[in-house]
PDB file of N, CA and C in Angstrom:
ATOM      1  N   UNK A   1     108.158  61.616 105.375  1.00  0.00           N
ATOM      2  CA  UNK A   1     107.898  62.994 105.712  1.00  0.00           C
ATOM      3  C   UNK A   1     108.303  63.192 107.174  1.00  0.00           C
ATOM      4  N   UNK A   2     108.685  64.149 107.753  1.00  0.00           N
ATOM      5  CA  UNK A   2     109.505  64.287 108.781  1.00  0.00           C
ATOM      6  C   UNK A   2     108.928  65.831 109.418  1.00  0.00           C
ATOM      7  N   UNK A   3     108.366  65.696 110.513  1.00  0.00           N
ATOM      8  CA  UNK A   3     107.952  66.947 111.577  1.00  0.00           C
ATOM      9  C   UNK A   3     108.586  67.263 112.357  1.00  0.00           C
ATOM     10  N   UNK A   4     108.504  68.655 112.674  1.00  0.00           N
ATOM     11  CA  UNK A   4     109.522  69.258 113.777  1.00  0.00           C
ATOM     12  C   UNK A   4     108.574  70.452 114.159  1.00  0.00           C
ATOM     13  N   UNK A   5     108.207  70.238 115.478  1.00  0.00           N
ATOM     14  CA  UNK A   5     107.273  70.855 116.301  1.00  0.00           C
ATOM     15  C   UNK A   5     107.417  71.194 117.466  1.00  0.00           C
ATOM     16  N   UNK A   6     106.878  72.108 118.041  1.00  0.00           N
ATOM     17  CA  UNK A   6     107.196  72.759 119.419  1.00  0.00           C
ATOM     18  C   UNK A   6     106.379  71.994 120.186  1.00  0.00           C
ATOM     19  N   UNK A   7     106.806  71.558 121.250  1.00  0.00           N
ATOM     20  CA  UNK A   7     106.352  70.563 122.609  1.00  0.00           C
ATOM     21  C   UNK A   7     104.698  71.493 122.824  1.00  0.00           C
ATOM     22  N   UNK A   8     104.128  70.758 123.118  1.00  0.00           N
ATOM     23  CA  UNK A   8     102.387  71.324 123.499  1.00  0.00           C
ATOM     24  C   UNK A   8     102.156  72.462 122.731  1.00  0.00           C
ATOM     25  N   UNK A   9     102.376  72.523 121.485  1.00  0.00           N
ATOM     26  CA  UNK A   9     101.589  73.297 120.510  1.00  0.00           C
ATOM     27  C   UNK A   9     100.746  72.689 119.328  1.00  0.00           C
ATOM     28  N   UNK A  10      99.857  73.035 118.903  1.00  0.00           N
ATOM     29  CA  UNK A  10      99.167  72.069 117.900  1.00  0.00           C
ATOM     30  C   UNK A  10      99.625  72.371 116.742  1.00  0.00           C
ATOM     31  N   UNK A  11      99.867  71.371 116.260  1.00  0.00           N
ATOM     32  CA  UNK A  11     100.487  71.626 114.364  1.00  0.00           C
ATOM     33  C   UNK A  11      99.519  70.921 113.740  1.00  0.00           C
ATOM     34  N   UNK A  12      99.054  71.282 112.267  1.00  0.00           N
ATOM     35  CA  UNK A  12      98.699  70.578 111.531  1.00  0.00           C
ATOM     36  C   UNK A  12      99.500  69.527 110.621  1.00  0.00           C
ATOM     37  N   UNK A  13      99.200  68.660 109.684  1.00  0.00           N
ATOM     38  CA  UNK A  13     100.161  67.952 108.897  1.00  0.00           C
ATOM     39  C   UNK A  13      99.471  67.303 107.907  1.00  0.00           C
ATOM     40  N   UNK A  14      99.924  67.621 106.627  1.00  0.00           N
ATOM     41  CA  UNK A  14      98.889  67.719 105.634  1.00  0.00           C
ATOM     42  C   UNK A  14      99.415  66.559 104.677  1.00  0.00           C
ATOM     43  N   UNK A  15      99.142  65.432 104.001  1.00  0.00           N
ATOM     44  CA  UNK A  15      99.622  65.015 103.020  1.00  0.00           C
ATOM     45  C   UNK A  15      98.790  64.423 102.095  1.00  0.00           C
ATOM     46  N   UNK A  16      99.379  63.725 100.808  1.00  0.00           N
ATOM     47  CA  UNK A  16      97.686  63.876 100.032  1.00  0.00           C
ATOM     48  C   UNK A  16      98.313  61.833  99.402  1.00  0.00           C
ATOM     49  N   UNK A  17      97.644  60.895  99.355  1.00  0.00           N
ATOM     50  CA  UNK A  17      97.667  59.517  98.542  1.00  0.00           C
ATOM     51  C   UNK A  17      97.081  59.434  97.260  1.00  0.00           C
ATOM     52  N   UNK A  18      97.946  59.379  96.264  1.00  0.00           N
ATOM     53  CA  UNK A  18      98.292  59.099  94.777  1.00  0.00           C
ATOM     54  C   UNK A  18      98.184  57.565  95.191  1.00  0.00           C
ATOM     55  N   UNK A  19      97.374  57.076  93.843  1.00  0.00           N
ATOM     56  CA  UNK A  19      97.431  55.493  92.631  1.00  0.00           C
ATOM     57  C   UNK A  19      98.196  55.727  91.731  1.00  0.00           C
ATOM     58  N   UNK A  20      98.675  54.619  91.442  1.00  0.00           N
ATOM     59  CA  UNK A  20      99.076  54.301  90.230  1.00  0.00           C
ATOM     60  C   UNK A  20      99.131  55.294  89.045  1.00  0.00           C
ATOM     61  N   UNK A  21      97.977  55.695  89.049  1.00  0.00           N
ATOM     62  CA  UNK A  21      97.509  56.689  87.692  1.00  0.00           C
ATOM     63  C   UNK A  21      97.684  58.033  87.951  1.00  0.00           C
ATOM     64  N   UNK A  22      98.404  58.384  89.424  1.00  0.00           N
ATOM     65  CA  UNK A  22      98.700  59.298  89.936  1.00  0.00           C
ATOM     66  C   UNK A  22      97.654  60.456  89.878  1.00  0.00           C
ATOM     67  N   UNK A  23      96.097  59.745  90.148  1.00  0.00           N
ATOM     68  CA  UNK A  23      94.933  59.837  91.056  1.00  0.00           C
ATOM     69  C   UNK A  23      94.867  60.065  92.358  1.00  0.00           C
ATOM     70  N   UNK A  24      93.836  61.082  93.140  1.00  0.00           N
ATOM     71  CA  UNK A  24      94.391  61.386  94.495  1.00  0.00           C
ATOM     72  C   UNK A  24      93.386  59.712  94.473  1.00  0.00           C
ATOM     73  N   UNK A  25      93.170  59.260  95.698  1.00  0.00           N
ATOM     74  CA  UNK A  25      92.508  58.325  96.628  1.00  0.00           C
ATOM     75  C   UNK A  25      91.575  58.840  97.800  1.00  0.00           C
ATOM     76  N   UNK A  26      90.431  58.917  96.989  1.00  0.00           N
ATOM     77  CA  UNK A  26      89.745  59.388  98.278  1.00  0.00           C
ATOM     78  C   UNK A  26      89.348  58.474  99.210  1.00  0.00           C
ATOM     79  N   UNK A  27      88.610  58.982 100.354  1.00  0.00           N
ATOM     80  CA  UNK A  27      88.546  58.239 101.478  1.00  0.00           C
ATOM     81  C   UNK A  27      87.166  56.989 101.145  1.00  0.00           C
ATOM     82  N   UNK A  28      86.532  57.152 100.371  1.00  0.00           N
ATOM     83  CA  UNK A  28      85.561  56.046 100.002  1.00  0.00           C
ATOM     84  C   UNK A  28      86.169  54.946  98.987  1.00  0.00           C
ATOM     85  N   UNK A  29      87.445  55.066  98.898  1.00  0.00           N
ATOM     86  CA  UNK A  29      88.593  53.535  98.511  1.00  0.00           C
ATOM     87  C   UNK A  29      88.967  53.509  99.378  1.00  0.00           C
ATOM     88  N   UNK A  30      88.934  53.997 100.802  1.00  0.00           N
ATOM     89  CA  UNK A  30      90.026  52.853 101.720  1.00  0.00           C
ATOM     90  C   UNK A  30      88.862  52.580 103.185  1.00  0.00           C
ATOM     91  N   UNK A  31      89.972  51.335 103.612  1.00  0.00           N
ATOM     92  CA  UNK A  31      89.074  50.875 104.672  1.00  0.00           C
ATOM     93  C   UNK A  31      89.430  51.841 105.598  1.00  0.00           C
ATOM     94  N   UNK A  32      90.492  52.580 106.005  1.00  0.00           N
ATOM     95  CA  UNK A  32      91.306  53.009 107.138  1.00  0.00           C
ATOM     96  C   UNK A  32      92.625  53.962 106.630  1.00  0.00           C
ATOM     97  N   UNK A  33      93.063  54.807 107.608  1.00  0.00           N
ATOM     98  CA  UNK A  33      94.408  55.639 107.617  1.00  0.00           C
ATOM     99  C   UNK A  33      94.188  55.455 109.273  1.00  0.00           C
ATOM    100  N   UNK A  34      95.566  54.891 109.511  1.00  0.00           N
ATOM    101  CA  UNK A  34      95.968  55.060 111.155  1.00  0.00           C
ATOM    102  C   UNK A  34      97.477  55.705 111.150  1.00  0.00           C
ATOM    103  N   UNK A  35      97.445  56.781 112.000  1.00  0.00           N
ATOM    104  CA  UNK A  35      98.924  56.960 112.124  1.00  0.00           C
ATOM    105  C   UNK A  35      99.028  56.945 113.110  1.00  0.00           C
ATOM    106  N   UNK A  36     100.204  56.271 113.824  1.00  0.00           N
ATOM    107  CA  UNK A  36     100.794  55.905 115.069  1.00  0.00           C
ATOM    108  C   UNK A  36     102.150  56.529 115.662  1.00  0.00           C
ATOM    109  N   UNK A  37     102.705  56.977 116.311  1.00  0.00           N
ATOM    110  CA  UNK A  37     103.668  57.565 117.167  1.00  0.00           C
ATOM    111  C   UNK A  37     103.680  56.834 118.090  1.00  0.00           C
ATOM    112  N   UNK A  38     105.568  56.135 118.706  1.00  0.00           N
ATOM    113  CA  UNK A  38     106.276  55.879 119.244  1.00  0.00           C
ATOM    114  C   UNK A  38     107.337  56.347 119.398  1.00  0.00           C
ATOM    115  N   UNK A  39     108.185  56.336 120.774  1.00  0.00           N
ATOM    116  CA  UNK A  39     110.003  56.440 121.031  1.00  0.00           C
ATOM    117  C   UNK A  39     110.377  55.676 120.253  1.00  0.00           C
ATOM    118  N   UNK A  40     109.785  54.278 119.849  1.00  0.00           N
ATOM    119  CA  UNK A  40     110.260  53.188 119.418  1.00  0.00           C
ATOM    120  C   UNK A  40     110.063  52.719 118.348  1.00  0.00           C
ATOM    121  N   UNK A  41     110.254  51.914 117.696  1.00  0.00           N
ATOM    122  CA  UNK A  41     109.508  51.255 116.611  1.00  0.00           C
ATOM    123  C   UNK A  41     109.108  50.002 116.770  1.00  0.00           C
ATOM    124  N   UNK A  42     108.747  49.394 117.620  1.00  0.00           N
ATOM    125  CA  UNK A  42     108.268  48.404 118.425  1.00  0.00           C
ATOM    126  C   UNK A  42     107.012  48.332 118.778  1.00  0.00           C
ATOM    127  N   UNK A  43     106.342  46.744 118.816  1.00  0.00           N
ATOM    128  CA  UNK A  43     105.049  47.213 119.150  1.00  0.00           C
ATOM    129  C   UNK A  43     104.702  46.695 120.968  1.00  0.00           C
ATOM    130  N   UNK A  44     106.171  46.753 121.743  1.00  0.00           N
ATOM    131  CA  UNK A  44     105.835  46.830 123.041  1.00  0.00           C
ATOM    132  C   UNK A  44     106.356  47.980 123.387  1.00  0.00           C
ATOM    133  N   UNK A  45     106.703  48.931 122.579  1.00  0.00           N
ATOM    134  CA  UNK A  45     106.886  50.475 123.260  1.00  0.00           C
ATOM    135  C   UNK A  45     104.916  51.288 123.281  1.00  0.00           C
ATOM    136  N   UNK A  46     105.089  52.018 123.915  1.00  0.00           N
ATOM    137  CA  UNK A  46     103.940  52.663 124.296  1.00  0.00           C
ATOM    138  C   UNK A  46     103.560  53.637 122.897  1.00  0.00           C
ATOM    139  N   UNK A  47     102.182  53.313 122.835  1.00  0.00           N
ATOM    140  CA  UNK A  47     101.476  54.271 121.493  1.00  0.00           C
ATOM    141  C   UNK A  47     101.794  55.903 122.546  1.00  0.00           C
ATOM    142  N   UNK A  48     102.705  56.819 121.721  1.00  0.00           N
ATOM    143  CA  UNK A  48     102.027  58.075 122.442  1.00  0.00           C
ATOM    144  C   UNK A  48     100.964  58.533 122.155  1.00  0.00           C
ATOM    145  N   UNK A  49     100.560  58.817 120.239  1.00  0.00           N
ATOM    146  CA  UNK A  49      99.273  59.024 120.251  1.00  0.00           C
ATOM    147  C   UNK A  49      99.207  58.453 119.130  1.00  0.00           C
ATOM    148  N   UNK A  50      97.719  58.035 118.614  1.00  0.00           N
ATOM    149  CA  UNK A  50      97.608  57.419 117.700  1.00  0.00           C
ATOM    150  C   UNK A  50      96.147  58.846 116.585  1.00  0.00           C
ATOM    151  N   UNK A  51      96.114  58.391 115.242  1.00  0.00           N
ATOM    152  CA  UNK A  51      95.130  59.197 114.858  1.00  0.00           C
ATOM    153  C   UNK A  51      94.362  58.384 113.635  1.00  0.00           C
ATOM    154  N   UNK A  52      93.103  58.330 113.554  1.00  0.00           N
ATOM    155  CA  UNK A  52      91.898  57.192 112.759  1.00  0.00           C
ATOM    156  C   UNK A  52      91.580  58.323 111.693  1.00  0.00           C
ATOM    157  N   UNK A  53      90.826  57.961 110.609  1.00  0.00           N
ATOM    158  CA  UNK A  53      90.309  58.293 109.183  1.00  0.00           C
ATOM    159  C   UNK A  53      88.830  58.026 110.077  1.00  0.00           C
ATOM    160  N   UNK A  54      88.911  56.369 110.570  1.00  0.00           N
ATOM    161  CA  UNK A  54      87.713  56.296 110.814  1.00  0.00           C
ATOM    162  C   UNK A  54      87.083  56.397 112.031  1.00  0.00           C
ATOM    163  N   UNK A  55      87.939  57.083 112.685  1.00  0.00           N
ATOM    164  CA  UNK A  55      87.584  58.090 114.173  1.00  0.00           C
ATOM    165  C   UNK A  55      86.932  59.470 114.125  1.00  0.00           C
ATOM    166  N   UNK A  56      87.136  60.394 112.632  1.00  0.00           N
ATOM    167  CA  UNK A  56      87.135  61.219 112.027  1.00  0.00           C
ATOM    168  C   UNK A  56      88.717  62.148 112.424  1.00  0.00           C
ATOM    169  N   UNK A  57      89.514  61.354 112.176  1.00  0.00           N
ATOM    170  CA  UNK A  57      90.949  62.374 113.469  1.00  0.00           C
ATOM    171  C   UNK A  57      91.729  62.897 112.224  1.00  0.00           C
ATOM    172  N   UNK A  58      90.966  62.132 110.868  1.00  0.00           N
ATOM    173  CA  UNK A  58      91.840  62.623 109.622  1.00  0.00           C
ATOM    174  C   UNK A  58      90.578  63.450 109.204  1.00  0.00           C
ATOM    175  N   UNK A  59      90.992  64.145 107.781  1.00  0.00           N
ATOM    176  CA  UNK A  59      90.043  64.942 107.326  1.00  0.00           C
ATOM    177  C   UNK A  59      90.800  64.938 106.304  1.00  0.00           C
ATOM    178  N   UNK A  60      89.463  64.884 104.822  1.00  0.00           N
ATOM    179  CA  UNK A  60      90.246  64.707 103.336  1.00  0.00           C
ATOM    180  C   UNK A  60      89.437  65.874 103.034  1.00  0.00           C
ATOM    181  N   UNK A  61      90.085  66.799 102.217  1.00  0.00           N
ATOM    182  CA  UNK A  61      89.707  67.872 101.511  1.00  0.00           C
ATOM    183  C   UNK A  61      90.642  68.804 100.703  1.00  0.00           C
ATOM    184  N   UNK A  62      89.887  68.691  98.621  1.00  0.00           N
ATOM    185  CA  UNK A  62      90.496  69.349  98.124  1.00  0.00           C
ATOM    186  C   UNK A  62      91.926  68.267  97.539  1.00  0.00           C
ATOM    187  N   UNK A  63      91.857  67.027  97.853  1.00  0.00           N
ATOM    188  CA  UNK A  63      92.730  66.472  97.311  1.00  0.00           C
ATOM    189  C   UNK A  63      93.830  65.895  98.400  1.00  0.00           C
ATOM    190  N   UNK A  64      93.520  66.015  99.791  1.00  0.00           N
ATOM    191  CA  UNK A  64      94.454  66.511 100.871  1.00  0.00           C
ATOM    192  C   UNK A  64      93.871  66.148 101.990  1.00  0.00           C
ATOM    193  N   UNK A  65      94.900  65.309 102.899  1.00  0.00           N
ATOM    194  CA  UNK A  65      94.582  64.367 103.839  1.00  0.00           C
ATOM    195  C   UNK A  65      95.097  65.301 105.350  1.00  0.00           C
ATOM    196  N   UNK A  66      94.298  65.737 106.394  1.00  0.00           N
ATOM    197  CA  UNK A  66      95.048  66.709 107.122  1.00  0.00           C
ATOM    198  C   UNK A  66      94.257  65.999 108.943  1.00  0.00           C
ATOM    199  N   UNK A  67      95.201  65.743 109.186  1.00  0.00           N
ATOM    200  CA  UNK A  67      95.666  65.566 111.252  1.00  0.00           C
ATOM    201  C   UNK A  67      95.974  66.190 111.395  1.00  0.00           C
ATOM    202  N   UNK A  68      96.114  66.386 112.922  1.00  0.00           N
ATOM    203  CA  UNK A  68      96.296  67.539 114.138  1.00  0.00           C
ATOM    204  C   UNK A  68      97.097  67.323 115.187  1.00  0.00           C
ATOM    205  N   UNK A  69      98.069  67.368 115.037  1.00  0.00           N
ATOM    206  CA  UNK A  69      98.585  67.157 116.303  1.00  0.00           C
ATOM    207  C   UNK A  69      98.846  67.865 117.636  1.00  0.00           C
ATOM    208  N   UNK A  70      98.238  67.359 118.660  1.00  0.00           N
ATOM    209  CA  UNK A  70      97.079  68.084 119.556  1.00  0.00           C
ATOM    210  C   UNK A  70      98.214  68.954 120.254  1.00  0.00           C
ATOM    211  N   UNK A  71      97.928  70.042 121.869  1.00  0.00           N
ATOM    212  CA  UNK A  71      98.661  70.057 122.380  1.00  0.00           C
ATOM    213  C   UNK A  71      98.578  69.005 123.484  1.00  0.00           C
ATOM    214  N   UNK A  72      97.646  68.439 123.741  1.00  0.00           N
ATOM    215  CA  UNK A  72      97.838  67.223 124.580  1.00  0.00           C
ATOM    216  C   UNK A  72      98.539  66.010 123.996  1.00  0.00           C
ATOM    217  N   UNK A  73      98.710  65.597 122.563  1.00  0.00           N
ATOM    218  CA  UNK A  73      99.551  64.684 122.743  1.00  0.00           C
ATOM    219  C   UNK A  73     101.293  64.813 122.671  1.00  0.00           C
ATOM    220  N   UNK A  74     101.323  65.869 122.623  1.00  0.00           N
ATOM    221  CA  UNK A  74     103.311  66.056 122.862  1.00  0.00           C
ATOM    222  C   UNK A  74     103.273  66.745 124.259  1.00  0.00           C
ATOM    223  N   UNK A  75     102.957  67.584 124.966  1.00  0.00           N
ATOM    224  CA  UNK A  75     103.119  68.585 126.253  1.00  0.00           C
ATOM    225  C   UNK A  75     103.619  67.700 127.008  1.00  0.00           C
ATOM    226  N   UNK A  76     104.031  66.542 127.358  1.00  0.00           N
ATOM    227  CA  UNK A  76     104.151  65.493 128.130  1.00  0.00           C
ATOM    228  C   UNK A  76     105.520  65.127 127.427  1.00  0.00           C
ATOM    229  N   UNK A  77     105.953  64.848 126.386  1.00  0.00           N
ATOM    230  CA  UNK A  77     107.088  64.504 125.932  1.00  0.00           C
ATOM    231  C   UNK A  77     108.376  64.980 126.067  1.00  0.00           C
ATOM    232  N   UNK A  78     109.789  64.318 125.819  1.00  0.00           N
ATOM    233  CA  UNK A  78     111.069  64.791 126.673  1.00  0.00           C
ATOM    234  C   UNK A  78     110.797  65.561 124.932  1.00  0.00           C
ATOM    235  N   UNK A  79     112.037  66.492 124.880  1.00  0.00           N
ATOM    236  CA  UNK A  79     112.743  67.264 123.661  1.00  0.00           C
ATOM    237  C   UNK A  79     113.066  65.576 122.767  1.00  0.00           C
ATOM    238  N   UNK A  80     113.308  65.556 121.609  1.00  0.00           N
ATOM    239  CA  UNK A  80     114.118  64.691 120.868  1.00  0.00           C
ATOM    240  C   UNK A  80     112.989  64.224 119.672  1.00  0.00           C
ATOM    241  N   UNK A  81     113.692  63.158 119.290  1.00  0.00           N
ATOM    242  CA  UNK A  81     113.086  62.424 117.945  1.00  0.00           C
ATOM    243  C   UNK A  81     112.038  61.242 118.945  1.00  0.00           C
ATOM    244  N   UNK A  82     110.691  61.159 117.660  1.00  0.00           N
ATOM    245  CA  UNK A  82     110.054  59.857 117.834  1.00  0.00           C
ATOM    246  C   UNK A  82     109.763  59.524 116.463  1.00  0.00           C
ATOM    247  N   UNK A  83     109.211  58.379 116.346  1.00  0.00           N
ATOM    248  CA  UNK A  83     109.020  57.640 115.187  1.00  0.00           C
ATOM    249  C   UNK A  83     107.280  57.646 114.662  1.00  0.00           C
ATOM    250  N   UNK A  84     107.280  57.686 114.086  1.00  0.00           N
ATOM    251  CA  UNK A  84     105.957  57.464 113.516  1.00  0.00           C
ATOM    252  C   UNK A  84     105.301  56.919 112.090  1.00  0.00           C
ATOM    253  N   UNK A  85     104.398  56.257 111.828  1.00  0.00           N
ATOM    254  CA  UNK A  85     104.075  55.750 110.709  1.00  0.00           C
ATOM    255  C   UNK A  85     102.777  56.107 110.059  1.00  0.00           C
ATOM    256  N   UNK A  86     102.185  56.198 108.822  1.00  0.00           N
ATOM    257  CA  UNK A  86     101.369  56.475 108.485  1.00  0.00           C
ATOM    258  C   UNK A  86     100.515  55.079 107.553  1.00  0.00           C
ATOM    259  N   UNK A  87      99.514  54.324 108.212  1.00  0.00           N
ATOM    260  CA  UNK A  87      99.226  52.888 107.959  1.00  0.00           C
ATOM    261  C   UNK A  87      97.982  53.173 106.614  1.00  0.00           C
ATOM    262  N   UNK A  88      98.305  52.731 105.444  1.00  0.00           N
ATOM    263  CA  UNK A  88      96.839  52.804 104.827  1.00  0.00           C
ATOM    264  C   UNK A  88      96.247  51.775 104.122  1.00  0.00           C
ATOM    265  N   UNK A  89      95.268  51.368 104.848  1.00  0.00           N
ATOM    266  CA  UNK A  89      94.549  49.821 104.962  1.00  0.00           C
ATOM    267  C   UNK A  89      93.534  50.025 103.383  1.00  0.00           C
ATOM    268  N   UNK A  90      93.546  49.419 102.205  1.00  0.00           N
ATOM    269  CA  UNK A  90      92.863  49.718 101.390  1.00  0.00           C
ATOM    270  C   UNK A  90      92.432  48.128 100.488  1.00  0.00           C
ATOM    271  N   UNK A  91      90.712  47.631 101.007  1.00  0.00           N
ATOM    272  CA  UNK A  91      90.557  46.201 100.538  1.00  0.00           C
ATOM    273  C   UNK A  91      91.814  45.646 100.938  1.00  0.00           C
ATOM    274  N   UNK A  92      91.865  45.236 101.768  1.00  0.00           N
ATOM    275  CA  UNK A  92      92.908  43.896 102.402  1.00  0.00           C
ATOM    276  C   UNK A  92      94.674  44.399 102.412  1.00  0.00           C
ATOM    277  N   UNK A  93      94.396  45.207 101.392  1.00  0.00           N
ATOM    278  CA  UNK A  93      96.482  45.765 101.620  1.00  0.00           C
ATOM    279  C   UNK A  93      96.689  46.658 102.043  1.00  0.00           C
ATOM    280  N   UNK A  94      97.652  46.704 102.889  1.00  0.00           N
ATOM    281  CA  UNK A  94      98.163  47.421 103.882  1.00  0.00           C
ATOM    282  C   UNK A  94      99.474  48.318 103.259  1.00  0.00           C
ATOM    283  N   UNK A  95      99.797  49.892 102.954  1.00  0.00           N
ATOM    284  CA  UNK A  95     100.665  50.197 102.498  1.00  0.00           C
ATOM    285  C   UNK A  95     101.183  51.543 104.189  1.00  0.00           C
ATOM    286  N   UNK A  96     102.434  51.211 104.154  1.00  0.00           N
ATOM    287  CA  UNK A  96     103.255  52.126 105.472  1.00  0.00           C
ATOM    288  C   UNK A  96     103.990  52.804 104.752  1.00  0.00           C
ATOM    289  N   UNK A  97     103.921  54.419 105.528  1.00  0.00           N
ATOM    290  CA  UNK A  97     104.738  55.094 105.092  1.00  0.00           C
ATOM    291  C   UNK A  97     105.634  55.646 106.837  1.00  0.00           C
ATOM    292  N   UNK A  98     107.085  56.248 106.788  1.00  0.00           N
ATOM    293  CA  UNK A  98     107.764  55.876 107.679  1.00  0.00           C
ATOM    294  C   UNK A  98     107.928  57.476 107.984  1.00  0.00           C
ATOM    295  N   UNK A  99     108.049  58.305 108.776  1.00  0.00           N
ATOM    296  CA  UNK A  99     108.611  59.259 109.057  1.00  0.00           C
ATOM    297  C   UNK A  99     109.190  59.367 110.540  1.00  0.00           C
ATOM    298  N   UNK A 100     110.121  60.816 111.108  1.00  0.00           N
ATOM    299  CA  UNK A 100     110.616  61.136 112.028  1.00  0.00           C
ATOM    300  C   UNK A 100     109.541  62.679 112.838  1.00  0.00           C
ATOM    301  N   UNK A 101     109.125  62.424 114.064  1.00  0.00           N
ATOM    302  CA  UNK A 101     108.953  63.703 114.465  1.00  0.00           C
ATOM    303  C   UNK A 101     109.676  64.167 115.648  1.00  0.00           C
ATOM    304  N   UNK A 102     110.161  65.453 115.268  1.00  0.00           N
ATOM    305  CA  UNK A 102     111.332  65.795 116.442  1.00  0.00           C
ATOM    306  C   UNK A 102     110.445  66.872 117.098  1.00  0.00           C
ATOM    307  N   UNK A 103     110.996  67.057 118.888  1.00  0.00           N
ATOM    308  CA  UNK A 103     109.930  67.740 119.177  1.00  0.00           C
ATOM    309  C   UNK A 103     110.418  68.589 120.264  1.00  0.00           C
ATOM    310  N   UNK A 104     110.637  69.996 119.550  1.00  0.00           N
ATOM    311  CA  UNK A 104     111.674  70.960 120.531  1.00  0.00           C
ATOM    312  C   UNK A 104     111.263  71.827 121.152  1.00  0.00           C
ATOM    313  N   UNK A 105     111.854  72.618 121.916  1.00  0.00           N
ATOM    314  CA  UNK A 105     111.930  73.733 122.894  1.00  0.00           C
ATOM    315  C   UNK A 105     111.452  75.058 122.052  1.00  0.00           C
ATOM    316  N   UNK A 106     110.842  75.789 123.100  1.00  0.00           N
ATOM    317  CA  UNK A 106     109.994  77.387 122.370  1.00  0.00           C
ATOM    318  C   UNK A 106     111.065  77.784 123.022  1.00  0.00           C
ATOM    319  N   UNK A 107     111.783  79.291 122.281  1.00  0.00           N
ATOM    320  CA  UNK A 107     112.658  79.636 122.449  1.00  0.00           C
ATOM    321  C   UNK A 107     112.167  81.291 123.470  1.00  0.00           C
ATOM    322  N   UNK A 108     110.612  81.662 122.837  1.00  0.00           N
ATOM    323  CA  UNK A 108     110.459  83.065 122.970  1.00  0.00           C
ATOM    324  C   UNK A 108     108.947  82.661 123.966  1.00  0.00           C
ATOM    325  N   UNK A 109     109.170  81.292 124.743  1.00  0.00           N
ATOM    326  CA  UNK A 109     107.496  81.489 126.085  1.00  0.00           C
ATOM    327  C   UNK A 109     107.864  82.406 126.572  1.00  0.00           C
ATOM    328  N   UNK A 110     106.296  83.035 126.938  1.00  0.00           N
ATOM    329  CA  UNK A 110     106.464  83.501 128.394  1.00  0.00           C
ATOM    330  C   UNK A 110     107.125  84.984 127.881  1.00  0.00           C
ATOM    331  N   UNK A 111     107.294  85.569 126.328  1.00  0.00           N
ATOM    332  CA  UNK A 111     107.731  86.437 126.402  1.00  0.00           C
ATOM    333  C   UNK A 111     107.236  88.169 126.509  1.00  0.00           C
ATOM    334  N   UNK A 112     107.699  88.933 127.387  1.00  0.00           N
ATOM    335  CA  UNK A 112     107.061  89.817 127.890  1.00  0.00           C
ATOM    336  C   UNK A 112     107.784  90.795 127.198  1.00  0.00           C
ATOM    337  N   UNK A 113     107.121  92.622 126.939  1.00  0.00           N
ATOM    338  CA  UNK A 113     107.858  93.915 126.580  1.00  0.00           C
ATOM    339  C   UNK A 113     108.688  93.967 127.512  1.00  0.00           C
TER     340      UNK A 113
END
């Protein structure tokens, strides 16, 4: 899944985890959801921000898994692509999902009559 968001604005980002039986997964089957953001895909590049299930930074409702992405954690960032992953720790296995978030310029700040 792939985001494209305006630098220091908050977006939401909604996605929902299917089993096998193409069952949602609620949050009382898993140990954890971490999603992580980097420039990099490395784990000596810098976390820009990270977000927990069991921080409360996720929220399940209705079938549907929904983060925030703040305006404090992009307002600081150049324009371009970063990487990010979505980690879901469930009894001992670990399943990653891979996406891109690109993160651009407001075209209409600051705009006056």
């Amino acid at each position: 899944m792939n985001i494209e968001l305006v630098r220091g604005e908050e977006f939401p980002v909604e996605f929902t985890l299917k089993n096998e039986d193409n069952q949602n997964i609620t949050p009382q089957e898993l140990t954890d959801i971490i999603i992580t953001c980097r420039k990099l895909p490395y784990s000596d590049s810098d976390v820009l921000f990270q977000k927990k299930l069991s921080d409360d930074e996720i929220e399940y409702s209705d079938g549907n898994y929904t983060f925030n992405i703040l305006e404090e954690d992009t307002k600081d960032l150049e324009y371009g692509n970063y990487g990010y992953d979505i980690k879901v720790i469930q009894e001992g296995l670990i399943d990653k999902f891979v996406g891109i978030i690109t993160i651009k310029e407001e075209y209409n700040c600051e705009y006056e009559d």
